[in-house]
C-alpha atoms as a PDB file:
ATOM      1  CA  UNK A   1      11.767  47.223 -78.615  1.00  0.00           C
ATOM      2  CA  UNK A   2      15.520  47.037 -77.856  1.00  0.00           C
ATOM      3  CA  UNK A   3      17.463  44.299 -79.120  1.00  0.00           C
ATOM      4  CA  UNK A   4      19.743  42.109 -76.751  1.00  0.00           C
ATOM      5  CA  UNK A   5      23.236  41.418 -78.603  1.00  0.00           C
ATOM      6  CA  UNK A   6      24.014  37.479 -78.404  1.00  0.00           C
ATOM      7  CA  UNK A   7      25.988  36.326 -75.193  1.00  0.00           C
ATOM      8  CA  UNK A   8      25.738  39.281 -73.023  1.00  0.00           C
ATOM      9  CA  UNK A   9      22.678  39.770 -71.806  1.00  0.00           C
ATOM     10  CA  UNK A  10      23.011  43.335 -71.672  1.00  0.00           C
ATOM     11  CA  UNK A  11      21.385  46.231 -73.770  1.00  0.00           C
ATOM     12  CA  UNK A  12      23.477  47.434 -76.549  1.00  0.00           C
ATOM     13  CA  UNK A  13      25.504  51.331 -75.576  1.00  0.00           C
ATOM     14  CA  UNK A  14      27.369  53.127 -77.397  1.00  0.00           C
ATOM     15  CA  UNK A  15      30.679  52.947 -76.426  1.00  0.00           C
ATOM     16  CA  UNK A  16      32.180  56.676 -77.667  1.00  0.00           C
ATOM     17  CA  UNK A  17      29.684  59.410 -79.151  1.00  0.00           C
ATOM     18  CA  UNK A  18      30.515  59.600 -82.767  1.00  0.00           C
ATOM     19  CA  UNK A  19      31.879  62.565 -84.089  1.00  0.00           C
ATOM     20  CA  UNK A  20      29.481  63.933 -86.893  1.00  0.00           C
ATOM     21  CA  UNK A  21      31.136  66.407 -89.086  1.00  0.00           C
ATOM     22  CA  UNK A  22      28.802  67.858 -91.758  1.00  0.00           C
ATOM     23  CA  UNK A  23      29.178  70.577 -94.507  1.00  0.00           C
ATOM     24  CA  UNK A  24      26.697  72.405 -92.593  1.00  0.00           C
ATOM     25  CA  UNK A  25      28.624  72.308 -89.621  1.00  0.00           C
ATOM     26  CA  UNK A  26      31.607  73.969 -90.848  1.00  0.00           C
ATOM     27  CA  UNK A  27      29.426  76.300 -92.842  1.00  0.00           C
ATOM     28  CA  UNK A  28      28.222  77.465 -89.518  1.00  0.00           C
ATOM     29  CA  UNK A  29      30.686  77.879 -87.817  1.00  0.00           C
ATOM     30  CA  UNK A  30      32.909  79.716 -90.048  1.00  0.00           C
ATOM     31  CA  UNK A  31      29.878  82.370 -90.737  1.00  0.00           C
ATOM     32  CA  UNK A  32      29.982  83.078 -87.248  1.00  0.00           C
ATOM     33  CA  UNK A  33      33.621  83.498 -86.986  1.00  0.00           C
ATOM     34  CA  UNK A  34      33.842  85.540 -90.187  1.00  0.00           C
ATOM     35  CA  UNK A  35      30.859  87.445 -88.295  1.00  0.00           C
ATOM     36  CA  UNK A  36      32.959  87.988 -85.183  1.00  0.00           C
ATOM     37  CA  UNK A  37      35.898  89.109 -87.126  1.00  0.00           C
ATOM     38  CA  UNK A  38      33.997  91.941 -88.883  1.00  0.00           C
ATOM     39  CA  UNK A  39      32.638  92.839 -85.195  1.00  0.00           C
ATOM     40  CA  UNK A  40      35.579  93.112 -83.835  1.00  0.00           C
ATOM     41  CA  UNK A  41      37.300  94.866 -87.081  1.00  0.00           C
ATOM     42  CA  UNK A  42      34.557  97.588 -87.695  1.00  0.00           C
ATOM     43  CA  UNK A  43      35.846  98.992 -84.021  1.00  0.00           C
ATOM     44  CA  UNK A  44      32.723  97.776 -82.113  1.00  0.00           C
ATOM     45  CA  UNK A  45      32.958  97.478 -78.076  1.00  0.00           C
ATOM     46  CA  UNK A  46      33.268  94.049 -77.534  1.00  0.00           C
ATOM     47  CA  UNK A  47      34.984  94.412 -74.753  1.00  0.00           C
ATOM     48  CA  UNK A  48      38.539  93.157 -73.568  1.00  0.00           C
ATOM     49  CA  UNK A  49      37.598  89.497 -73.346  1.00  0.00           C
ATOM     50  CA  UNK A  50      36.501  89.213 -77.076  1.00  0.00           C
ATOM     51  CA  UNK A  51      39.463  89.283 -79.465  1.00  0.00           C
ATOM     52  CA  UNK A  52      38.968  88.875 -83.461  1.00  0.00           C
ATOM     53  CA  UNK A  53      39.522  85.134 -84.867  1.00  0.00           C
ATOM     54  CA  UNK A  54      42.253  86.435 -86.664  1.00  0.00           C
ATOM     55  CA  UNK A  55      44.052  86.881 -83.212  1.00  0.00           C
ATOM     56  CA  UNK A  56      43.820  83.858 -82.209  1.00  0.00           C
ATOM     57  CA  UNK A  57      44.680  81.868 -84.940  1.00  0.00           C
ATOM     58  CA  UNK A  58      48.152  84.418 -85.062  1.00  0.00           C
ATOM     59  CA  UNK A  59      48.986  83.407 -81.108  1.00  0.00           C
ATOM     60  CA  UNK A  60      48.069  79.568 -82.038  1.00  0.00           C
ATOM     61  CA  UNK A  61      50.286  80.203 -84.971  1.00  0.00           C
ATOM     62  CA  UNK A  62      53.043  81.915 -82.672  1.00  0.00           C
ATOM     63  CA  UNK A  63      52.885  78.734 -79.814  1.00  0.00           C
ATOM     64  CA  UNK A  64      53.363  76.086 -82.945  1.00  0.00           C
ATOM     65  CA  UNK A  65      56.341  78.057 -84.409  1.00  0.00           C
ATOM     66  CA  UNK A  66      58.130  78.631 -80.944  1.00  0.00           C
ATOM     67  CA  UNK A  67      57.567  75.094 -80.135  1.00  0.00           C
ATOM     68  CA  UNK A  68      56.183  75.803 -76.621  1.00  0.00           C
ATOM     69  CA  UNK A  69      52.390  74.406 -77.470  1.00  0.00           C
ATOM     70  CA  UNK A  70      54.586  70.944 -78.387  1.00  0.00           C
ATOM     71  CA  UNK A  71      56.421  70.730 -75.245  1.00  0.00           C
ATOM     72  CA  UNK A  72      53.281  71.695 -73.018  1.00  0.00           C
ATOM     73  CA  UNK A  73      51.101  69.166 -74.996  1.00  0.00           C
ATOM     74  CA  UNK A  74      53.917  66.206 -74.886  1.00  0.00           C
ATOM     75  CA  UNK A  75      53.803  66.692 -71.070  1.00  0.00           C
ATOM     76  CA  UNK A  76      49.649  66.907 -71.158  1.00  0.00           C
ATOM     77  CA  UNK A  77      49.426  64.012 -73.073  1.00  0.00           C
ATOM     78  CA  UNK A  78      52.109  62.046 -70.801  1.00  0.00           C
ATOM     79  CA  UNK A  79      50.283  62.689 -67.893  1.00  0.00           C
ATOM     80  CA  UNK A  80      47.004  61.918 -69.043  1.00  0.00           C
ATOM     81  CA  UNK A  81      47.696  58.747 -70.822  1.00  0.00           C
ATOM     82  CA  UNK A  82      49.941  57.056 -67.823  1.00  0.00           C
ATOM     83  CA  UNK A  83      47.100  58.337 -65.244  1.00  0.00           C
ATOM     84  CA  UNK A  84      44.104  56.440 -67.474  1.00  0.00           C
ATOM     85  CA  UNK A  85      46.653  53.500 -68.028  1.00  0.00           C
ATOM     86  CA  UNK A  86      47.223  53.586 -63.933  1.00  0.00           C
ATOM     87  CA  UNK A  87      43.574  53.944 -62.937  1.00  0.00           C
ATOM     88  CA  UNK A  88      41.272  52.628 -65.580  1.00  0.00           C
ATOM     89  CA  UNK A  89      43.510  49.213 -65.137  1.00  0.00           C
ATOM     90  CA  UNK A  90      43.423  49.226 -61.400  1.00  0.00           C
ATOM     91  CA  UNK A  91      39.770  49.822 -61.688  1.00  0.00           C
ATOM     92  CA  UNK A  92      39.447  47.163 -64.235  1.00  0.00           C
ATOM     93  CA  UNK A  93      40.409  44.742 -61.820  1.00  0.00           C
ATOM     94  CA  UNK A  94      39.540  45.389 -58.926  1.00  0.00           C
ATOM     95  CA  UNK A  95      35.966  45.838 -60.662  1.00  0.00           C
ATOM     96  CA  UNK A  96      36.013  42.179 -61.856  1.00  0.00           C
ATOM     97  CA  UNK A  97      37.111  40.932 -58.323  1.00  0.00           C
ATOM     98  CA  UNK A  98      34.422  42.466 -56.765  1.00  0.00           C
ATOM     99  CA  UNK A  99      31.871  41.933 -59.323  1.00  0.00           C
ATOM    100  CA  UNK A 100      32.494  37.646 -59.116  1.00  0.00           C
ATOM    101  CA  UNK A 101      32.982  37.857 -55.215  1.00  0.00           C
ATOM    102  CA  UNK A 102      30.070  39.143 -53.003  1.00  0.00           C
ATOM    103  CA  UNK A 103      32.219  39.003 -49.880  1.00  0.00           C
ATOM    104  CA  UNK A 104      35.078  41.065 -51.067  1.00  0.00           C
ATOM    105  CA  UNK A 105      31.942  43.786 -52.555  1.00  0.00           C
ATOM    106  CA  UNK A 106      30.592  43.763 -49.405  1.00  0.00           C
ATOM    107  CA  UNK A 107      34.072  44.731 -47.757  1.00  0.00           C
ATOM    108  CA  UNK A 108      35.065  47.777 -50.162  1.00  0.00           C
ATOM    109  CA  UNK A 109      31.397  48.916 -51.232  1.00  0.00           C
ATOM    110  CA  UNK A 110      31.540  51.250 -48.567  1.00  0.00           C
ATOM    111  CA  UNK A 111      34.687  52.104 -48.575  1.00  0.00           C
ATOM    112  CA  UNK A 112      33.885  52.837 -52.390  1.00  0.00           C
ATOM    113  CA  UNK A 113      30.682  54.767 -51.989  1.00  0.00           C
ATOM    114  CA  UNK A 114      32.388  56.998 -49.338  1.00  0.00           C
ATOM    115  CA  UNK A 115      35.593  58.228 -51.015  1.00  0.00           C
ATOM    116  CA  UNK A 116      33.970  58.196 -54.886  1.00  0.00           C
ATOM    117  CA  UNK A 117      31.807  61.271 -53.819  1.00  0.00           C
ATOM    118  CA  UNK A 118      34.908  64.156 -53.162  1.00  0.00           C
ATOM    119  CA  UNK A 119      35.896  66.075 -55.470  1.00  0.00           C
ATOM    120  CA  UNK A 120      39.184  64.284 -57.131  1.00  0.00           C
ATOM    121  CA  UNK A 121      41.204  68.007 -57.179  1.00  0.00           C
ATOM    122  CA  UNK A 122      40.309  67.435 -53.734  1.00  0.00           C
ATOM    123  CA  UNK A 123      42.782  64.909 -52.962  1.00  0.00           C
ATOM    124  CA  UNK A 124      45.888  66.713 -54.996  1.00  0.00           C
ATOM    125  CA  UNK A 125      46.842  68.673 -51.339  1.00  0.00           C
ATOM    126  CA  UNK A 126      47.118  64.998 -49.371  1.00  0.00           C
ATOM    127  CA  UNK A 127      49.298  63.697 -52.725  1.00  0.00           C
ATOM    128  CA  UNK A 128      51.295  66.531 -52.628  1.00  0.00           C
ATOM    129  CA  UNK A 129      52.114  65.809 -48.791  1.00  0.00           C
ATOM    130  CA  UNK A 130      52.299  62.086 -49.236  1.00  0.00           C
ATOM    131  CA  UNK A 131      54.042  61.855 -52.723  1.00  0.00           C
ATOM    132  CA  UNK A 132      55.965  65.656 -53.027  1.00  0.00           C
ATOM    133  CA  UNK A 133      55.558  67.877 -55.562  1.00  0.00           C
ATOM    134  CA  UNK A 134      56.685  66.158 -58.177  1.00  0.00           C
ATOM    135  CA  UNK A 135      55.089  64.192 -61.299  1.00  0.00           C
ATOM    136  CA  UNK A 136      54.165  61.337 -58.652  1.00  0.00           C
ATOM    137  CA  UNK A 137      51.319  63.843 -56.823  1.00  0.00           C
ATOM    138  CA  UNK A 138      50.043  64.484 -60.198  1.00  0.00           C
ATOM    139  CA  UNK A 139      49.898  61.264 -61.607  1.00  0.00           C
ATOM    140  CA  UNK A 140      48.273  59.867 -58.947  1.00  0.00           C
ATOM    141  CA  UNK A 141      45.500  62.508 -59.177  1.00  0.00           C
ATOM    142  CA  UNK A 142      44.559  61.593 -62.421  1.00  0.00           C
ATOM    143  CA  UNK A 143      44.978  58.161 -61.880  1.00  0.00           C
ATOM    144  CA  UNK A 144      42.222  58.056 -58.892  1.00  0.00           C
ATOM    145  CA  UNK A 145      40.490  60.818 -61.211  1.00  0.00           C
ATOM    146  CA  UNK A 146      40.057  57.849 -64.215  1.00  0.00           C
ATOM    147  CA  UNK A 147      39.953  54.943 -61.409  1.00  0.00           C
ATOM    148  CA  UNK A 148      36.235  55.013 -60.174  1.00  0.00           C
ATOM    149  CA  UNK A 149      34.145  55.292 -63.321  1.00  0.00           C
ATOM    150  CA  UNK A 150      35.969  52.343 -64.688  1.00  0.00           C
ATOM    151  CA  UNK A 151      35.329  50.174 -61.549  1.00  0.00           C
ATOM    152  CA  UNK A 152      31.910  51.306 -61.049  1.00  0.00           C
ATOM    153  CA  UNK A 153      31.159  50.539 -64.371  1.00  0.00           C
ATOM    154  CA  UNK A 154      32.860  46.971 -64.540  1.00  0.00           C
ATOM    155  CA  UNK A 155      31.185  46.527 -61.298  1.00  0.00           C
ATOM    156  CA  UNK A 156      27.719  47.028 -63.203  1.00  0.00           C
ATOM    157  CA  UNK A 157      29.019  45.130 -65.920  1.00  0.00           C
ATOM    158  CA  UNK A 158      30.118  41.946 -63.961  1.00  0.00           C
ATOM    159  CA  UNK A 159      26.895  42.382 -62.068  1.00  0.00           C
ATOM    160  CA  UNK A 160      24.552  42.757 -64.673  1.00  0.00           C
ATOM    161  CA  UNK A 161      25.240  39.281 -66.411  1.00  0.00           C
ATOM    162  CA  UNK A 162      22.347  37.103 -67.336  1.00  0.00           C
ATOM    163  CA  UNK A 163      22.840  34.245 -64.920  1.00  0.00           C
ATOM    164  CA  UNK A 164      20.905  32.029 -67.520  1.00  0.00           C
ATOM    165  CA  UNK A 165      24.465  32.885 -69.817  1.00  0.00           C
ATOM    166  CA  UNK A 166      26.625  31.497 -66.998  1.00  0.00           C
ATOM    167  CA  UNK A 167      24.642  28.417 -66.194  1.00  0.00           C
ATOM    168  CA  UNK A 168      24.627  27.564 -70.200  1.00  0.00           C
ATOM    169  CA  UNK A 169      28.190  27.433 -69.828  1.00  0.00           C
ATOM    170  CA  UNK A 170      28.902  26.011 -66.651  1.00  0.00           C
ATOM    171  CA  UNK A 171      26.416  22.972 -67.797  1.00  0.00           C
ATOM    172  CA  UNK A 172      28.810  22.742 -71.504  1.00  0.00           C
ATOM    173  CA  UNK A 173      31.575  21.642 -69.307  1.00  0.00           C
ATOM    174  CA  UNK A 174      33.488  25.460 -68.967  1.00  0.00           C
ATOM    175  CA  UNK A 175      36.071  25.668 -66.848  1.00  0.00           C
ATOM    176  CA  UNK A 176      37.043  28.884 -65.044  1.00  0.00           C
ATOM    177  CA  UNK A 177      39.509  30.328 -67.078  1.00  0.00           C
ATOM    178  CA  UNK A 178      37.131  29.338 -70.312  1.00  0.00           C
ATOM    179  CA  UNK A 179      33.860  30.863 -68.440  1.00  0.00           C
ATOM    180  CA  UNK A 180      36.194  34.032 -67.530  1.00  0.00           C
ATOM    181  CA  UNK A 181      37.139  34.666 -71.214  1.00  0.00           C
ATOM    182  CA  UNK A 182      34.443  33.842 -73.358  1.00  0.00           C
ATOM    183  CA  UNK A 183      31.414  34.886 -70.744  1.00  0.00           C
ATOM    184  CA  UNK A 184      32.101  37.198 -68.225  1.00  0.00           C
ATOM    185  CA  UNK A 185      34.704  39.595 -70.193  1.00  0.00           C
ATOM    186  CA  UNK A 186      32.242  40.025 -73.601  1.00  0.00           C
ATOM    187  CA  UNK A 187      29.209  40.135 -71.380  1.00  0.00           C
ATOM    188  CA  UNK A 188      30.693  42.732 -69.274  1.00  0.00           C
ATOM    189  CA  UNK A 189      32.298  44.492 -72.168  1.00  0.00           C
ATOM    190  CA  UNK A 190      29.667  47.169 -73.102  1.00  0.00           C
ATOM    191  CA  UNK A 191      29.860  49.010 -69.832  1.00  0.00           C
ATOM    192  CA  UNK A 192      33.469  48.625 -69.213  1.00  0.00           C
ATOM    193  CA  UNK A 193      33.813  49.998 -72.532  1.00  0.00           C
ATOM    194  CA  UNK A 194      31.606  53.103 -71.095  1.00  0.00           C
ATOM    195  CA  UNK A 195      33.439  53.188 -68.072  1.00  0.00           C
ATOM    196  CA  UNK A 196      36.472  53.794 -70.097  1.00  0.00           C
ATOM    197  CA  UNK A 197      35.068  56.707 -72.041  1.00  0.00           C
ATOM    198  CA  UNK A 198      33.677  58.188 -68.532  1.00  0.00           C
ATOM    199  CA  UNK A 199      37.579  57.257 -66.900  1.00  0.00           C
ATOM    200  CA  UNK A 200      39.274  58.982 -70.332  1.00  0.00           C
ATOM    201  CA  UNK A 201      36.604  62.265 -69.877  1.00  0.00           C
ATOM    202  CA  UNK A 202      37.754  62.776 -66.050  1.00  0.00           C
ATOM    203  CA  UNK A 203      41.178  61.893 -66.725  1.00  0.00           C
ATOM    204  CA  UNK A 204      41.685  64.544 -68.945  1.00  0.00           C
ATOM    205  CA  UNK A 205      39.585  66.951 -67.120  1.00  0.00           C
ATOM    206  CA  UNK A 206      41.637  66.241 -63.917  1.00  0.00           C
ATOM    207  CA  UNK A 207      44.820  66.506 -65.717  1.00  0.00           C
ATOM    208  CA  UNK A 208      43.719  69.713 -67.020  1.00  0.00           C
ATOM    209  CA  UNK A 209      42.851  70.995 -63.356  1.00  0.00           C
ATOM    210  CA  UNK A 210      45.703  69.345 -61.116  1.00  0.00           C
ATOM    211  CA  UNK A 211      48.427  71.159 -64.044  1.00  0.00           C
ATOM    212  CA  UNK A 212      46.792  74.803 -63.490  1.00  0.00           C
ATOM    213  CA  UNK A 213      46.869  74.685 -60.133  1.00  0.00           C
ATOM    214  CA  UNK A 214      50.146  72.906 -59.292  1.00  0.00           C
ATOM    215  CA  UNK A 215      52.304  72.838 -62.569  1.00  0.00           C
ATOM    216  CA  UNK A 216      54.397  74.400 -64.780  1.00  0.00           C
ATOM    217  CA  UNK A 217      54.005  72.557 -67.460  1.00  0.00           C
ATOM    218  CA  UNK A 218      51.141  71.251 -69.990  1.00  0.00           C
ATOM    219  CA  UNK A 219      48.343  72.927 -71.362  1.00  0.00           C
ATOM    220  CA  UNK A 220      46.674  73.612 -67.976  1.00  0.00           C
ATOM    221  CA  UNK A 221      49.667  75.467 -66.923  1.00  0.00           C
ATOM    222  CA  UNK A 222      49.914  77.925 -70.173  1.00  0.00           C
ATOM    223  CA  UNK A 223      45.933  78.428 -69.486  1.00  0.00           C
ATOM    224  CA  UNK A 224      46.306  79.495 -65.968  1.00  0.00           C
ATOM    225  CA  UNK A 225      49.402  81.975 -67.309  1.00  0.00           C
ATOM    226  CA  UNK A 226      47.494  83.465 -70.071  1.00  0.00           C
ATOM    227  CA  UNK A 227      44.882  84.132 -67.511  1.00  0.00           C
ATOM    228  CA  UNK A 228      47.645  85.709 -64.892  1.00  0.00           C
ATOM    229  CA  UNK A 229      49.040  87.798 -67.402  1.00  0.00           C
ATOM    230  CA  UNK A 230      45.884  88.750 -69.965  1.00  0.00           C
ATOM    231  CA  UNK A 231      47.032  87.087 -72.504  1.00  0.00           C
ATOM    232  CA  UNK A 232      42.919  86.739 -73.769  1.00  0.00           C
ATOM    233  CA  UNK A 233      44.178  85.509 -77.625  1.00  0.00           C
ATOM    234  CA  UNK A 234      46.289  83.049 -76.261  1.00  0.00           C
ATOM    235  CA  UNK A 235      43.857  82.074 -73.876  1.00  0.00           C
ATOM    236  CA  UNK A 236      40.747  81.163 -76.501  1.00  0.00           C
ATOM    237  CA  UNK A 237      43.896  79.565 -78.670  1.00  0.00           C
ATOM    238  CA  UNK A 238      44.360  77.054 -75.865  1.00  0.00           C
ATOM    239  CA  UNK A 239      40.557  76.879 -75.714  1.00  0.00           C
ATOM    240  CA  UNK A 240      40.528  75.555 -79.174  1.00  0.00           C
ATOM    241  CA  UNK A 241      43.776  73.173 -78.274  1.00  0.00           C
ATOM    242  CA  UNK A 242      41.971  71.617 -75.527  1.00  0.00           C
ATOM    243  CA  UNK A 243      39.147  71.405 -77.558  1.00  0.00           C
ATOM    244  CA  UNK A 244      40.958  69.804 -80.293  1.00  0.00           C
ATOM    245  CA  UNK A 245      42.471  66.685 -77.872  1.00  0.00           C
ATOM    246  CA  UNK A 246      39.120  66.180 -76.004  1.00  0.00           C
ATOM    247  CA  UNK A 247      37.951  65.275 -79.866  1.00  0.00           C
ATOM    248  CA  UNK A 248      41.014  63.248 -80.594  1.00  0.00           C
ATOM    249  CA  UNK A 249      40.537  61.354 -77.057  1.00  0.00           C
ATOM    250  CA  UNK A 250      36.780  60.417 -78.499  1.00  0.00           C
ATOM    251  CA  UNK A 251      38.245  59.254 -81.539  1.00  0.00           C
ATOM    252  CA  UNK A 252      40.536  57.306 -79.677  1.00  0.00           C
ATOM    253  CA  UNK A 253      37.420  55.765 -77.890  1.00  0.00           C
ATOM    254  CA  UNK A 254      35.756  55.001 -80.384  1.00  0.00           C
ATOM    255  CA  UNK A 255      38.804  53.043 -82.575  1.00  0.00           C
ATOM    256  CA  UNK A 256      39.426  51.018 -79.640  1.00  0.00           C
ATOM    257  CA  UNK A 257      36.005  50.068 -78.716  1.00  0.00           C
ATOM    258  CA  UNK A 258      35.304  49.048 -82.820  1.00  0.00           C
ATOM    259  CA  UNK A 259      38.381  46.975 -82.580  1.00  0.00           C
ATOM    260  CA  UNK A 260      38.085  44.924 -79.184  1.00  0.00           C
ATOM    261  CA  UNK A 261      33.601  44.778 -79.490  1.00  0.00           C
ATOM    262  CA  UNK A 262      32.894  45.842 -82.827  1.00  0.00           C
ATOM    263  CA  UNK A 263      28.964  44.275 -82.077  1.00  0.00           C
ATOM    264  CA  UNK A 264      28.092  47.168 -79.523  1.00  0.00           C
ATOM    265  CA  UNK A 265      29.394  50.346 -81.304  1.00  0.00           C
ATOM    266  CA  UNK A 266      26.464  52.444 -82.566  1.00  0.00           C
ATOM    267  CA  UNK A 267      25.956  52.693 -86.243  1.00  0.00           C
ATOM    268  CA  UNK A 268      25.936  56.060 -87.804  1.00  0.00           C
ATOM    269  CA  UNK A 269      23.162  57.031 -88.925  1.00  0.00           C
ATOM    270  CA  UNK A 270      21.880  58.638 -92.257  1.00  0.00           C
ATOM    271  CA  UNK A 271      19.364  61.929 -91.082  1.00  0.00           C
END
């Protein structure tokens, strides 16, 4: 039986997946890399698209020293931190306007339900044409990539408040800014704190798409040129680059959500 935190009226979610790191974990994966290395060493075909570990720690090693992987990921970073500040707060309220007024849902809902389905890459042609080619175009995209998750979900949030909660207070005297602040923002918290993780995931993936197909700079743009040119070590590198930020950007998640609603983070667990 699930158990309903105090003052929300909601189901407790985890806000971020927590990263489990394990001695097994590492174990594993560095057998199968020290497996692949052999491979690859002992002259077996592995074809063209499987280079040895070693490689690719020696080009990750090569974009660190030149300082190119810093300049890309500065401008990566940038892009996808002022695009989740741009559309995850626009979403945020708009989201809590439309989940406290029925008449204003009723107005966008549609609008809403008919744009949120197209692909957000989609868009990055019309932005281009509206907004040039410059950093505005792309900004934008991965703004209105991170915007809809994080109004759905305040939507939901807003929506799904136990109206018993807001007649309690209403009945203690609250007034609107005190029934705002104290019961609608905690009670909506858990999935606005979900819609930020959803917002941060697209964000990044967005920025990740809109810079290989219209930048030249950021990690996106040294993918798509490793794949132009064949560069396959330096290609798996940035493989392991984006993987790295996608697990700082849950980490980031996760610190956040323990600091502003520390009662709905999930508790690790011992297995």
């Amino acid at each position: 039986m699930s158990r309903m935190p105090t003052g929300t009226g909601q189901a407790t979610v985890p806000a971020a997946l927590p990263v489990r790191w394990s001695v097994r974990f590492v174990f594993v994966w560095m057998a199968i890399l020290a497996a692949l290395e052999v491979l690859v060493r002992s002259g077996a075909d592995t074809g063209f698209f499987l280079p040895a570990p070693s490689a690719v720690v020696t080009s990750l090693w090569k974009m660190i020293a030149n300082g190119s992987l810093a300049a890309n990921l500065s401008a990566t970073m940038s892009r996808i931190l002022l695009g989740l500040l741009g559309g995850a707060g626009l979403g945020v309220v708009l989201g809590l306007a439309m989940g406290t007024s029925k008449r204003l849902r009723r107005v966008l809902d549609p609008l809403v339900a008919a744009i949120h389905p197209i692909p957000r890459l989609a868009f990055f042609p019309l932005l281009i044409v509206v907004l040039g080619v410059g950093e505005t175009s792309k900004l934008a995209a991965v703004s209105l990539g991170a915007f809809f998750p994080m109004l759905l979900n305040t939507v939901a949030g807003v929506r799904g408040m136990n109206p018993v909660h807001l007649e309690l207070a209403r009945n203690y005297g609250a007034d609107r800014r005190q029934m705002f602040l104290h019961v609608l923002l905690p009670g909506s918290m858990p999935l606005m704190l979900t819609g930020l993780r959803l917002s941060t995931n697209v964000a990044f993936h967005s920025t990740i798409g809109v810079e290989m197909v219209g930048s030249r700079t950021g990690i996106g743009a040294m993918l798509w040129l490793s794949w132009q040119t064949f560069r396959i070590d330096n290609l798996y590198a940035l493989l392991i680059v984006i993987a790295a930020i996608g697990i700082g950007l849950v980490t980031l998640i996760r610190w956040i959500s323990i600091r502003t609603a520390p009662w709905i983070v999930e508790k690790p667990t011992i297995v």
